[in-house]
C-alpha atoms as a PDB file:
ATOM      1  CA  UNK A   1      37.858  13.614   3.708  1.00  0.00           C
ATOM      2  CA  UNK A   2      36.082  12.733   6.851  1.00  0.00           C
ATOM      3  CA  UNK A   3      32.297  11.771   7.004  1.00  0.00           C
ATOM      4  CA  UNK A   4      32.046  12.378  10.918  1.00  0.00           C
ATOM      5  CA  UNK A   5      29.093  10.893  12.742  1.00  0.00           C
ATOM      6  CA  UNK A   6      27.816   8.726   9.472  1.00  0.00           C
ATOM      7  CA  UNK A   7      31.353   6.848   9.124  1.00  0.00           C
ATOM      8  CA  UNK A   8      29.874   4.387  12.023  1.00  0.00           C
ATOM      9  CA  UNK A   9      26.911   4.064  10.416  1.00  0.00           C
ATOM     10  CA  UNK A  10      28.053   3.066   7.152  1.00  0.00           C
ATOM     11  CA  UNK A  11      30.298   0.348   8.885  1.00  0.00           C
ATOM     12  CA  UNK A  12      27.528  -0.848  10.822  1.00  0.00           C
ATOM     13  CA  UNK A  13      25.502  -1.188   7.843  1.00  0.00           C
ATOM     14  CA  UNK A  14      28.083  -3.322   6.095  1.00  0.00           C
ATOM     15  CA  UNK A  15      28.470  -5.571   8.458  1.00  0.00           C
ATOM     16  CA  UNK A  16      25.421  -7.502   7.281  1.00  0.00           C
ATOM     17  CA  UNK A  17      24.908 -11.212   6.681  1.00  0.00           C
ATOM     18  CA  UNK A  18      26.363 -10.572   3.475  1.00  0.00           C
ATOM     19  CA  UNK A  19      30.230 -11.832   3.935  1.00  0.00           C
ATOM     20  CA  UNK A  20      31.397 -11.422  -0.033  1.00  0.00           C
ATOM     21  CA  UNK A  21      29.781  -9.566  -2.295  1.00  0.00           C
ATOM     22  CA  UNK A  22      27.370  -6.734  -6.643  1.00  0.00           C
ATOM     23  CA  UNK A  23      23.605  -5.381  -9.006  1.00  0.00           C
ATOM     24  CA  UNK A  24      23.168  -8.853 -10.397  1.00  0.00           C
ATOM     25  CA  UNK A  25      26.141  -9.390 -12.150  1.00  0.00           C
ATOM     26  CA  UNK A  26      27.647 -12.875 -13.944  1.00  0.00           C
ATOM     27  CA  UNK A  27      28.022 -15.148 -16.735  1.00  0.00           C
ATOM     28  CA  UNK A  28      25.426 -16.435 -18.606  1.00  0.00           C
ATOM     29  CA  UNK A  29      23.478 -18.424 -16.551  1.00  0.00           C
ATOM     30  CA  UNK A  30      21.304 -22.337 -17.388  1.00  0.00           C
ATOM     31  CA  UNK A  31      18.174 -21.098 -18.331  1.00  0.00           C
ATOM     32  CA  UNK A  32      16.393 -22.743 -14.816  1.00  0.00           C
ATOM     33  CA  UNK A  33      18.515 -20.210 -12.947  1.00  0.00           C
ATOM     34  CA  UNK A  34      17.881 -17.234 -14.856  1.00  0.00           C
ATOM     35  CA  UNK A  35      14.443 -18.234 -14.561  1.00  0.00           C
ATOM     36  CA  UNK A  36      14.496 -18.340 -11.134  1.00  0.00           C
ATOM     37  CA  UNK A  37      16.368 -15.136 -10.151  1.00  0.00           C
ATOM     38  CA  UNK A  38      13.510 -13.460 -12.436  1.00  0.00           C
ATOM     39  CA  UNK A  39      10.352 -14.936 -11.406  1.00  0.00           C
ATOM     40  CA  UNK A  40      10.691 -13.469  -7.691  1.00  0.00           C
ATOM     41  CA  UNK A  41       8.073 -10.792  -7.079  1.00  0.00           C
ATOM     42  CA  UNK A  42       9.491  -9.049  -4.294  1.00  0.00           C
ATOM     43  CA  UNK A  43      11.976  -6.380  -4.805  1.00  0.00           C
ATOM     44  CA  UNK A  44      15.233  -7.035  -3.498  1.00  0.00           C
ATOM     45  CA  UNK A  45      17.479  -4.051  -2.521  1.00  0.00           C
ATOM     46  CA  UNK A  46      21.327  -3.935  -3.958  1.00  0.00           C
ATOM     47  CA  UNK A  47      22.568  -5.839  -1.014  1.00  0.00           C
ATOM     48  CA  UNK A  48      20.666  -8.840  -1.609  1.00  0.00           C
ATOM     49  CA  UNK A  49      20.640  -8.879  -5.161  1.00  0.00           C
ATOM     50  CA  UNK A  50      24.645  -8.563  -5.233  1.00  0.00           C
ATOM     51  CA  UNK A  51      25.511 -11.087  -1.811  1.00  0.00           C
ATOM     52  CA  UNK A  52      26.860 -13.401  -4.388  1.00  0.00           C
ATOM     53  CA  UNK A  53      29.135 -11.341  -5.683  1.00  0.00           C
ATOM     54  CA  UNK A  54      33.072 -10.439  -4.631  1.00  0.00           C
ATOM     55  CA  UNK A  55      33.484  -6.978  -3.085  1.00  0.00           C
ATOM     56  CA  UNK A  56      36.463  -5.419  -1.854  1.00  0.00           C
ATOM     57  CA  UNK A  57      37.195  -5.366   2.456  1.00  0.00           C
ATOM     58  CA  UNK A  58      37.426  -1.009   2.640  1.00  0.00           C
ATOM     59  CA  UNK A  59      34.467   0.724   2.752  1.00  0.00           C
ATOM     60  CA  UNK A  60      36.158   4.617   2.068  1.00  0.00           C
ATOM     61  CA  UNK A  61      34.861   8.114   2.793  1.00  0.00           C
ATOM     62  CA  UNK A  62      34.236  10.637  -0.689  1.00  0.00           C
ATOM     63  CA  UNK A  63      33.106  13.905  -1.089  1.00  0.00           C
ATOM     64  CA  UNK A  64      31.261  14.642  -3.950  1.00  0.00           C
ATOM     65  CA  UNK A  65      33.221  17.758  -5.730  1.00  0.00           C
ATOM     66  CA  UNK A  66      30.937  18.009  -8.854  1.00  0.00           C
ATOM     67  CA  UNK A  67      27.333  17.660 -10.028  1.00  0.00           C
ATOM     68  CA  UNK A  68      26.803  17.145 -13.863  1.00  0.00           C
ATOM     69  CA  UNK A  69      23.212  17.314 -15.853  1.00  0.00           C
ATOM     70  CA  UNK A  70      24.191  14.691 -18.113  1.00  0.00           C
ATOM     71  CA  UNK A  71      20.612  14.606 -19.373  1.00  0.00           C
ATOM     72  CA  UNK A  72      17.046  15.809 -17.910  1.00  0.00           C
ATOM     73  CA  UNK A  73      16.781  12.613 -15.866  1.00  0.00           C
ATOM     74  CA  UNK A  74      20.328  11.766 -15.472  1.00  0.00           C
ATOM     75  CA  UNK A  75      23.200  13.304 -13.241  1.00  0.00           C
ATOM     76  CA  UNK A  76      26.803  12.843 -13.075  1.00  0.00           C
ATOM     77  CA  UNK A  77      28.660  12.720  -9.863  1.00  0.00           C
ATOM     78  CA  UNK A  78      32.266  13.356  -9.580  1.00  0.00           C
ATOM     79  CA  UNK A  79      33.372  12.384  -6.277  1.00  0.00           C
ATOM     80  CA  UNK A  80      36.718  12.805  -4.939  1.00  0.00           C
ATOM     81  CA  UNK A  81      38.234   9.268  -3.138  1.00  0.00           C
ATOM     82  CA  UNK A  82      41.136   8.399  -1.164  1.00  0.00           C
ATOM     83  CA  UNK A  83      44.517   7.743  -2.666  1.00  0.00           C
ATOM     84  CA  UNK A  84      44.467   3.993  -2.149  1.00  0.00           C
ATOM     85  CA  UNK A  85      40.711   3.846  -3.695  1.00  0.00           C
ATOM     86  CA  UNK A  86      40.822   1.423  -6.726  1.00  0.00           C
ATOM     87  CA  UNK A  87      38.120  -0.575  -9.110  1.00  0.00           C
ATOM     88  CA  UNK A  88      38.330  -2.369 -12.330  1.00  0.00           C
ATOM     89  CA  UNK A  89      36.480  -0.621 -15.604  1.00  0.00           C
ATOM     90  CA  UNK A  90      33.001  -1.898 -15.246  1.00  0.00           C
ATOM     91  CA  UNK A  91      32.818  -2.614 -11.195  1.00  0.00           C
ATOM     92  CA  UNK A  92      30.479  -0.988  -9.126  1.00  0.00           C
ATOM     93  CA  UNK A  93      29.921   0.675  -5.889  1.00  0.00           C
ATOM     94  CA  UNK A  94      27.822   0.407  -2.835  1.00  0.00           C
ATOM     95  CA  UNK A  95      27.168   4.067  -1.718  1.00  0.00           C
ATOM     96  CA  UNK A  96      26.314   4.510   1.742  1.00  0.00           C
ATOM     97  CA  UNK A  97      24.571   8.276   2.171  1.00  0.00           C
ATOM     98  CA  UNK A  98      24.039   9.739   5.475  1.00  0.00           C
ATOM     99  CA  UNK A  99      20.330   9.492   6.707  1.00  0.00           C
ATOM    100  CA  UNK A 100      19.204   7.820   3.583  1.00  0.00           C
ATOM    101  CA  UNK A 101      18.673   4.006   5.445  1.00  0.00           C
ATOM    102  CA  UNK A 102      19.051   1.628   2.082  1.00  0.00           C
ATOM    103  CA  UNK A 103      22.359   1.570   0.468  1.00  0.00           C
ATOM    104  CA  UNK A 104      22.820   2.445  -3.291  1.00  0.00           C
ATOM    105  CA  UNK A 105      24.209   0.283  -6.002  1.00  0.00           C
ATOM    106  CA  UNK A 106      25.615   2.040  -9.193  1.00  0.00           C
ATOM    107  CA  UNK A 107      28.345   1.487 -11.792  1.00  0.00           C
ATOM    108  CA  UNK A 108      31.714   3.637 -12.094  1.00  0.00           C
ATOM    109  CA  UNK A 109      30.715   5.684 -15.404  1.00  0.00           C
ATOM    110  CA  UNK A 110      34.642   6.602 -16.031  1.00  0.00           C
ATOM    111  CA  UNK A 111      37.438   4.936 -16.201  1.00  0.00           C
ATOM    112  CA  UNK A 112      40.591   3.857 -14.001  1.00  0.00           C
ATOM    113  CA  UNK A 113      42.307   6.265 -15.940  1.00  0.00           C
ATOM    114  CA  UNK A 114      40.344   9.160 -14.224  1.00  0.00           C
ATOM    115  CA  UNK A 115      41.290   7.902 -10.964  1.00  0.00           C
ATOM    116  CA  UNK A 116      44.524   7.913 -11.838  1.00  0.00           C
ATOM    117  CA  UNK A 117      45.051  11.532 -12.897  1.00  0.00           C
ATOM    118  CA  UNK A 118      42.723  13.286 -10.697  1.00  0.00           C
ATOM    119  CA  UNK A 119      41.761  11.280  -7.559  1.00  0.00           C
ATOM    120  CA  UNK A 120      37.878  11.383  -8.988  1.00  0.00           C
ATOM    121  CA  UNK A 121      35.506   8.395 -10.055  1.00  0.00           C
ATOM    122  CA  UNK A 122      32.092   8.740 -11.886  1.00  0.00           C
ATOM    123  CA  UNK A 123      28.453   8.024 -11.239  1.00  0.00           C
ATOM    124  CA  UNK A 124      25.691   8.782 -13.679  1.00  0.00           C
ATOM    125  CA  UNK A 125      22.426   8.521 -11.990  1.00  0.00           C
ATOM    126  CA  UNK A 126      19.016   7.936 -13.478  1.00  0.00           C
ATOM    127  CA  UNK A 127      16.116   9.626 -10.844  1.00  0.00           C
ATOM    128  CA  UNK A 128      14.151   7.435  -9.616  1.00  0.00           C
ATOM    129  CA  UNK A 129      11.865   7.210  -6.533  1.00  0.00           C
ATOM    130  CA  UNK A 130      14.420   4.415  -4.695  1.00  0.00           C
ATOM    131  CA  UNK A 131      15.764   6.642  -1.628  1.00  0.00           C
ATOM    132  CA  UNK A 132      19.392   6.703  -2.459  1.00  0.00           C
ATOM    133  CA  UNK A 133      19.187   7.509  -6.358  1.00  0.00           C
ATOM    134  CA  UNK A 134      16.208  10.101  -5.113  1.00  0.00           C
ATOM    135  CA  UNK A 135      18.858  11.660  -2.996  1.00  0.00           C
ATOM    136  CA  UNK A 136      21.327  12.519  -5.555  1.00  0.00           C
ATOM    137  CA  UNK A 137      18.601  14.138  -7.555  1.00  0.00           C
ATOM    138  CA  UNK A 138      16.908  16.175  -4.703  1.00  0.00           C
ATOM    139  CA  UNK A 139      19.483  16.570  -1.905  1.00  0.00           C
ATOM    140  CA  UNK A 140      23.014  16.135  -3.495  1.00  0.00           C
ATOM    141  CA  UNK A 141      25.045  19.193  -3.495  1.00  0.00           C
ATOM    142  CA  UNK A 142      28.792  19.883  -3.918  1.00  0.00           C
ATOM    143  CA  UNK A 143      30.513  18.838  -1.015  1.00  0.00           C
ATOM    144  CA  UNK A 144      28.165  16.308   0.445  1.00  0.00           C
ATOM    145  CA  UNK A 145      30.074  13.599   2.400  1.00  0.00           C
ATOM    146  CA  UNK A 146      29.440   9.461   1.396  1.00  0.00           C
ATOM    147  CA  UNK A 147      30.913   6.111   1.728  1.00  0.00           C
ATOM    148  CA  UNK A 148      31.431   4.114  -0.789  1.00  0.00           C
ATOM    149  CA  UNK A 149      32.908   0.062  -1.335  1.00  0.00           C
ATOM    150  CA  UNK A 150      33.758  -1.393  -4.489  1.00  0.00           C
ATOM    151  CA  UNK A 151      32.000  -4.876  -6.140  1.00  0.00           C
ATOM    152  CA  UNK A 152      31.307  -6.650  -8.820  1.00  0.00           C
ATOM    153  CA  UNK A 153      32.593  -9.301 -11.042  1.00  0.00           C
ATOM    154  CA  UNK A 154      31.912  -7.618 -14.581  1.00  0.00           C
ATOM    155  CA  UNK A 155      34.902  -5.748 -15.680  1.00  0.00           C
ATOM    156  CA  UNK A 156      37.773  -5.799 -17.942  1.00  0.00           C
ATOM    157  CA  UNK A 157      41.288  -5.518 -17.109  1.00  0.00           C
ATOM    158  CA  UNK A 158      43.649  -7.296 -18.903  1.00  0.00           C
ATOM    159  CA  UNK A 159      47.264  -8.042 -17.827  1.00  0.00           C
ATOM    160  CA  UNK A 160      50.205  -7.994 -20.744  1.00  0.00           C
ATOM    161  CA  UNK A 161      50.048 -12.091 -20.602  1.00  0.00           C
ATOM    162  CA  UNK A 162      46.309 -12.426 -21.833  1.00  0.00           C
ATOM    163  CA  UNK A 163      45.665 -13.381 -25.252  1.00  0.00           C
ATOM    164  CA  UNK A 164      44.326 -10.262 -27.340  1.00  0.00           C
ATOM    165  CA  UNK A 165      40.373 -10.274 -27.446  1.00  0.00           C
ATOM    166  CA  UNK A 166      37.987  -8.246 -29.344  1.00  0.00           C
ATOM    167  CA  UNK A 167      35.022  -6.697 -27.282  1.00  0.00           C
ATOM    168  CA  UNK A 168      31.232  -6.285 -27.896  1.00  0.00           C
ATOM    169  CA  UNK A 169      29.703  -4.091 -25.599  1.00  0.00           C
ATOM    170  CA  UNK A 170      26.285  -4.294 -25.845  1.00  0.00           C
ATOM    171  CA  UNK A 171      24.386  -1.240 -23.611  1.00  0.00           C
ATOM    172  CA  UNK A 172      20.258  -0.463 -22.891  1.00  0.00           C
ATOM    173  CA  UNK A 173      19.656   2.964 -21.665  1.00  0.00           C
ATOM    174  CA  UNK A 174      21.598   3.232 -18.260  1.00  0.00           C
ATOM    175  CA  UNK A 175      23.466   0.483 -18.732  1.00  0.00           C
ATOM    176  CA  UNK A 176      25.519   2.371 -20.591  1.00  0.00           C
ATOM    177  CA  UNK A 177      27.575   3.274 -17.962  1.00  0.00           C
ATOM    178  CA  UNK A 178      30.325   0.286 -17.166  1.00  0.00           C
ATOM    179  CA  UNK A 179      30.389  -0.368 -20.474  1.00  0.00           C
ATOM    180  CA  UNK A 180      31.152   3.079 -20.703  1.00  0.00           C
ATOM    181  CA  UNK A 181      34.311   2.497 -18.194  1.00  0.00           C
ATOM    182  CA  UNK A 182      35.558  -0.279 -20.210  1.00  0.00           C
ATOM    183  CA  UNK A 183      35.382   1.800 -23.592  1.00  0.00           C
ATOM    184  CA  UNK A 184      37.226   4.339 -22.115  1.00  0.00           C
ATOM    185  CA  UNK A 185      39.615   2.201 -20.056  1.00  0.00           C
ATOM    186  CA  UNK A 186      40.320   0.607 -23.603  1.00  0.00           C
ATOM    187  CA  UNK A 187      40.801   4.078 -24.407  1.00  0.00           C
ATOM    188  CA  UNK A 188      43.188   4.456 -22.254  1.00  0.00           C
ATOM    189  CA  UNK A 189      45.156   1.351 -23.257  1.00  0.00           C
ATOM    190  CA  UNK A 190      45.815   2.185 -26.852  1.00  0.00           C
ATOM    191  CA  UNK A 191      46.951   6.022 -25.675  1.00  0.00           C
ATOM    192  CA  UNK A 192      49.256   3.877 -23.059  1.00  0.00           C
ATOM    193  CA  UNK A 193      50.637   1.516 -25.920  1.00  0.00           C
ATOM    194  CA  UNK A 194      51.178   4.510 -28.321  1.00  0.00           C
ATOM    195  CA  UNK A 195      53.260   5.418 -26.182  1.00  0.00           C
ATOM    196  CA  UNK A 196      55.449   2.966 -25.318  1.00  0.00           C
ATOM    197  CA  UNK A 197      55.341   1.876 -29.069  1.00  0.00           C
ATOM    198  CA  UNK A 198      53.151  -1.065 -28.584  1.00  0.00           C
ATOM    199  CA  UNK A 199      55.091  -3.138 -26.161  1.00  0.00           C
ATOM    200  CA  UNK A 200      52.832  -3.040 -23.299  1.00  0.00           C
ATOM    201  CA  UNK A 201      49.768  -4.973 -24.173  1.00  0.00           C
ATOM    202  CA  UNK A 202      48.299  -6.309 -26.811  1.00  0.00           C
ATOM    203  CA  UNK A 203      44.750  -4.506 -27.462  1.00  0.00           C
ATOM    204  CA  UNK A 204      42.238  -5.860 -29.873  1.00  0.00           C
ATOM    205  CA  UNK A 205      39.031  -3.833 -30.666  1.00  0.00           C
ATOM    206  CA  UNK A 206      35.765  -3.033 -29.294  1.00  0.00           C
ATOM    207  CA  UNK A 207      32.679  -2.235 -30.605  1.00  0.00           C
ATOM    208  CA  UNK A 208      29.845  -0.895 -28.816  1.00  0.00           C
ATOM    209  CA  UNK A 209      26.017  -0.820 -29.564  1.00  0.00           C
ATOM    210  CA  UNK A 210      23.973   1.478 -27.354  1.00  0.00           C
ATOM    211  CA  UNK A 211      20.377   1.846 -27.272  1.00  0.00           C
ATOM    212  CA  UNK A 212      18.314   4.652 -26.031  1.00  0.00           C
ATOM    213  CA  UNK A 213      14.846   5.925 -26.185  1.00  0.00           C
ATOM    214  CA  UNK A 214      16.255   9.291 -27.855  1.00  0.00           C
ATOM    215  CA  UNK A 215      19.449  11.519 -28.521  1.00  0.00           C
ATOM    216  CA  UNK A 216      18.981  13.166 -25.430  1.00  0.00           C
ATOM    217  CA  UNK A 217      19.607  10.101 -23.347  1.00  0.00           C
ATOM    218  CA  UNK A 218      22.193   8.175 -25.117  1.00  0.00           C
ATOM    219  CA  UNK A 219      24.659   9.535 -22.729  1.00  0.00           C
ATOM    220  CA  UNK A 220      28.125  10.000 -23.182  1.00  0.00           C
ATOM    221  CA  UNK A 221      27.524  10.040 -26.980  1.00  0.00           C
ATOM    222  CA  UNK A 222      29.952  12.959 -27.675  1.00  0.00           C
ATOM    223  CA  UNK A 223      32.969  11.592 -25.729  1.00  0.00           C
ATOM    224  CA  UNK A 224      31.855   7.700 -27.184  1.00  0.00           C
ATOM    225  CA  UNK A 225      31.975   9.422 -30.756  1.00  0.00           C
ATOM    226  CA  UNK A 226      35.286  11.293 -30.113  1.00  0.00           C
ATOM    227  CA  UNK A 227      37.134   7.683 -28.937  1.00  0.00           C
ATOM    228  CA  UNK A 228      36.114   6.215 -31.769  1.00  0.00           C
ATOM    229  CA  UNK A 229      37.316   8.879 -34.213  1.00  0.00           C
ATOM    230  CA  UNK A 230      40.383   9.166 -32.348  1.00  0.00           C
ATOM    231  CA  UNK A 231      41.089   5.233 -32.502  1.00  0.00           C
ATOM    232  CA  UNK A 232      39.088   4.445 -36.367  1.00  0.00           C
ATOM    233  CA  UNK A 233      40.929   0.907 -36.383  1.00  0.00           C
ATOM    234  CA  UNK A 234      40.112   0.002 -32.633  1.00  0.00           C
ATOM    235  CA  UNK A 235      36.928   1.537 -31.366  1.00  0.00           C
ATOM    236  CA  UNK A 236      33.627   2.091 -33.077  1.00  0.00           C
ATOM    237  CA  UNK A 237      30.145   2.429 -31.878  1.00  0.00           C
ATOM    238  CA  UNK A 238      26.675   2.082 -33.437  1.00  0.00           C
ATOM    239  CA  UNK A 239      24.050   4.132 -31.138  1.00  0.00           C
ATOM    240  CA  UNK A 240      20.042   3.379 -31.302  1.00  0.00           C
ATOM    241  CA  UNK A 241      17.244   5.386 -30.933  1.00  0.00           C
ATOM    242  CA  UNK A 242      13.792   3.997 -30.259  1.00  0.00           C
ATOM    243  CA  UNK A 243      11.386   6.926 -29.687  1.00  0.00           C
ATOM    244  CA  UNK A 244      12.818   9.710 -31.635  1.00  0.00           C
ATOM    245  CA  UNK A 245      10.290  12.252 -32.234  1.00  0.00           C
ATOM    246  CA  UNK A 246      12.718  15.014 -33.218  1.00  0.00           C
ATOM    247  CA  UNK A 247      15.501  15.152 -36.056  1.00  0.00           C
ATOM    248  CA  UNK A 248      18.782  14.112 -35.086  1.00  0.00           C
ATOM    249  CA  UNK A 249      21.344  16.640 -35.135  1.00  0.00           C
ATOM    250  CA  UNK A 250      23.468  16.530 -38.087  1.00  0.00           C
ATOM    251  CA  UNK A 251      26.834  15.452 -36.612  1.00  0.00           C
ATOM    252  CA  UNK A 252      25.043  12.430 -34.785  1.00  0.00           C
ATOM    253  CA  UNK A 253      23.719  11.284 -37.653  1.00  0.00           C
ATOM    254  CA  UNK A 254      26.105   8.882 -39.153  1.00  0.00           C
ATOM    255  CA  UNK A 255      26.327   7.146 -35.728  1.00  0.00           C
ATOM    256  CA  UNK A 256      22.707   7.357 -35.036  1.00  0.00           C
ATOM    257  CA  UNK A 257      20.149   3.977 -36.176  1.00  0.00           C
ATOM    258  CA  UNK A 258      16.575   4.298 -35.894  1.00  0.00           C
ATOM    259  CA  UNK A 259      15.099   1.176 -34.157  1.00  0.00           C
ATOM    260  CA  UNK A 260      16.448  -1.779 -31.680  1.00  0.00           C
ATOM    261  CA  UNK A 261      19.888  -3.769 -31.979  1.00  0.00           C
ATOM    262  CA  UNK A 262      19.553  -6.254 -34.167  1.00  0.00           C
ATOM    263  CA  UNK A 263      20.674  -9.397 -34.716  1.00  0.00           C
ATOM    264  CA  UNK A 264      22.272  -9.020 -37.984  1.00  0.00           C
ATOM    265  CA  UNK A 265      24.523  -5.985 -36.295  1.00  0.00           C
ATOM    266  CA  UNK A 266      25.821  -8.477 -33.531  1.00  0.00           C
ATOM    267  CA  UNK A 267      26.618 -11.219 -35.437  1.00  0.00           C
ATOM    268  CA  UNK A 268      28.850  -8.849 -37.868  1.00  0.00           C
ATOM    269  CA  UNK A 269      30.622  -8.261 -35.112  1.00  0.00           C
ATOM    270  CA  UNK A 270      30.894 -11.228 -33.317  1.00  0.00           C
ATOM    271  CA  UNK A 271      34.140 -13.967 -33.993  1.00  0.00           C
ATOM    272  CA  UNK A 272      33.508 -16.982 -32.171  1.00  0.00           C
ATOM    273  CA  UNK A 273      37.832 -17.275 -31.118  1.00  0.00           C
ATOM    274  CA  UNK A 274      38.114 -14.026 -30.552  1.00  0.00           C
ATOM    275  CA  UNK A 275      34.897 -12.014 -29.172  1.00  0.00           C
ATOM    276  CA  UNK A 276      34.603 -11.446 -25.737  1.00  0.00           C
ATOM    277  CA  UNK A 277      30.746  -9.824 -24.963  1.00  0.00           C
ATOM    278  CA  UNK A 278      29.852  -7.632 -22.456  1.00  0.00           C
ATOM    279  CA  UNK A 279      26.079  -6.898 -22.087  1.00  0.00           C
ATOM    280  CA  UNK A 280      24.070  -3.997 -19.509  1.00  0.00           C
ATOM    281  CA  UNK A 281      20.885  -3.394 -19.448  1.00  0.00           C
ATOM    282  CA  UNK A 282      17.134  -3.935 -18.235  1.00  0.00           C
ATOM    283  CA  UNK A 283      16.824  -8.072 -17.893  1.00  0.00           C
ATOM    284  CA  UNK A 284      14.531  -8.582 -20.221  1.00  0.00           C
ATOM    285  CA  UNK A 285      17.266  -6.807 -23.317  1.00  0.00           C
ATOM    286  CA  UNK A 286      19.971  -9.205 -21.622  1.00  0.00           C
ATOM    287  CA  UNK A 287      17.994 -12.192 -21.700  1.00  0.00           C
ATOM    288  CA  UNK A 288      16.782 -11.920 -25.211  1.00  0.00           C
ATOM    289  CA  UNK A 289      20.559 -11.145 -26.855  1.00  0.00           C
ATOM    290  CA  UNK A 290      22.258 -13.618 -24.328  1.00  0.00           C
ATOM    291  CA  UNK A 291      20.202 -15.988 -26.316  1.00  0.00           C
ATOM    292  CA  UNK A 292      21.460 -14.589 -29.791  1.00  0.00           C
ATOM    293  CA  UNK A 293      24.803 -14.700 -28.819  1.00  0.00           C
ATOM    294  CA  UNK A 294      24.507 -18.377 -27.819  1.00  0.00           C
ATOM    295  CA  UNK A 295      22.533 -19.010 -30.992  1.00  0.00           C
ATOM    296  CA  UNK A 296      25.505 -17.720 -33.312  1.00  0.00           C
ATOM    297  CA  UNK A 297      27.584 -20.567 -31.057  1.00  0.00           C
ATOM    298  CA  UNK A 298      29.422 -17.847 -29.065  1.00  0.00           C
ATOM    299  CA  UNK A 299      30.539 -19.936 -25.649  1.00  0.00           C
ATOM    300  CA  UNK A 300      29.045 -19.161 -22.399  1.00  0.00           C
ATOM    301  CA  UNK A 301      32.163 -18.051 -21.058  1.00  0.00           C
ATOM    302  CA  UNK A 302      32.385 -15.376 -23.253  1.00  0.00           C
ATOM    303  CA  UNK A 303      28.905 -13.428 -22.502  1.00  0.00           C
ATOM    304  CA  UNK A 304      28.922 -11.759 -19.415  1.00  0.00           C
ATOM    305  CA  UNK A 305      26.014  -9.568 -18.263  1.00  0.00           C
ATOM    306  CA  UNK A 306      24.876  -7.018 -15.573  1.00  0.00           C
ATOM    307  CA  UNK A 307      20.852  -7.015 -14.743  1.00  0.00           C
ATOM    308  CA  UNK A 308      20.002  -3.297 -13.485  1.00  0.00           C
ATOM    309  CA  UNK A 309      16.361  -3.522 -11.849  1.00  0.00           C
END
């Protein structure tokens, strides 16, 4: 997989100011620096906004080997990576693409697992007019050549000495997708410890609550459905719609809630010793259900967010 003439570029454009490095990505900040990161008017690119954030040393050449209309405005890349590529279910990626001058920023939408088996990762891209996710949408065929570099501090991957921990992922629109790598990483898990009869970790279980304007763009829905099925006493998902104009199709419907998240759903499933939260969405979602959380007396530690501008 060779991106020939680009590879330089990509490597001079990481060798920013920018030493360590993901979109803005943490625990739950004091409420004078969340008001801070928020109240700047000028658009920061993915760079910026993620300097604070660890990223891995390799930046890696990918090809992208298959193009997915996961909805009318959103498209799934598979891209195939080297064999010493790795992330962490719920990292990110910069993604360098020749001629297009600012560098991307967008969340693995599958799991390690994936990488695993077939060499591929994931990205689920909403268009928009910002040059790189413009790219994928207008330019982006089969066999295009990238670069990519993996970041971020929000993930989950838990080693066989960590306590068991019950997870809340809590998703707005896009933002599905890391939370999406963690469900399925979790996934994962419970296949791995049926079959080594429950010796190799300890999995507690995760709920998910996804919000979207309608059906049509709660991605993933049929796969989130189908883990949760497959694992009733582990996994299970409530999914929002806010805009439905349509009916919802008959097999959606007992996952399907008309309206917002609400507070009474994510306290049911929140247990202050055991809940570990993981929220995704546009800021002003996060900031509002950070607050919940905090309300119900969940600690800080225990609420960790990505902010996708």
């Amino acid at each position: 997989m060779r991106v020939p003439g680009f590879w330089s570029f990509a490597a001079r454009s990481f060798s920013l100011q920018f030493p360590a490095a993901g979109p803005l990505c943490c625990r739950l900040l004091g409420p004078s620096q969340a008001t801070r990161n928020m109240s700047s008017k000028r658009k920061m690119d993915h760079l910026e906004r993620t300097a604070g954030n660890n990223r891995h040393n390799a930046l890696y050449p990918a090809e992208v080997r298959g193009i997915i209309n996961e909805s009318e405005t959103v498209k799934r890349l598979r891209i195939a990576v080297p064999p010493d590529f790795s992330f962490k279910a719920g990292q990110w990626v910069d993604l360098f693409i020749p001629g297009v001058e600012k560098v991307g920023g967008f969340s693995m939408c599958s799991g390690p697992g994936l990488l695993q088996r077939e060499g591929i990762v994931e990205l689920a891209i909403k268009y928009a007019k910002h040059p790189p996710a413009h790219w994928v949408h207008t330019m982006c065929t089969v066999g295009s050549q990238v670069a990519m570099r993996v970041g971020g501090d929000f993930f989950f991957d838990p080693s066989p000495s960590d306590p068991s921990v019950d997870l809340l992922l809590v998703a707005g629109g896009v933002g599905i997708n890391p939370l999406y790598s963690i469900l399925l990483h979790t996934s994962d898990l419970l296949h791995r410890n049926q079959a080594s009869g429950g010796r190799d970790l300890n999995i507690g279980s995760a709920h998910l609550c996804y919000s979207a304007k309608n059906t049509q763009e709660l991605l993933f829905k049929s796969s989130i459905i189908a883990a949760c099925l497959e694992f009733p006493d582990k996994l299970s998902c409530d999914l929002h719609v806010t805009q439905q104009i349509t009916d919802v199709d008959s097999h959606l419907q007992p996952f399907i809630n008309r309206g917002r998240i609400t507070e009474e759903e994510l306290r049911s499933h929140v247990d202050l010793q055991r809940t570990l939260c993981f929220l995704c969405g546009p800021p002003p979602m996060i900031e509002t259900l950070s607050k919940t959380l905090l309300d119900f007396g969940l600690p800080k530690d225990r609420i960790l967010f990505e902010k996708w501008w």
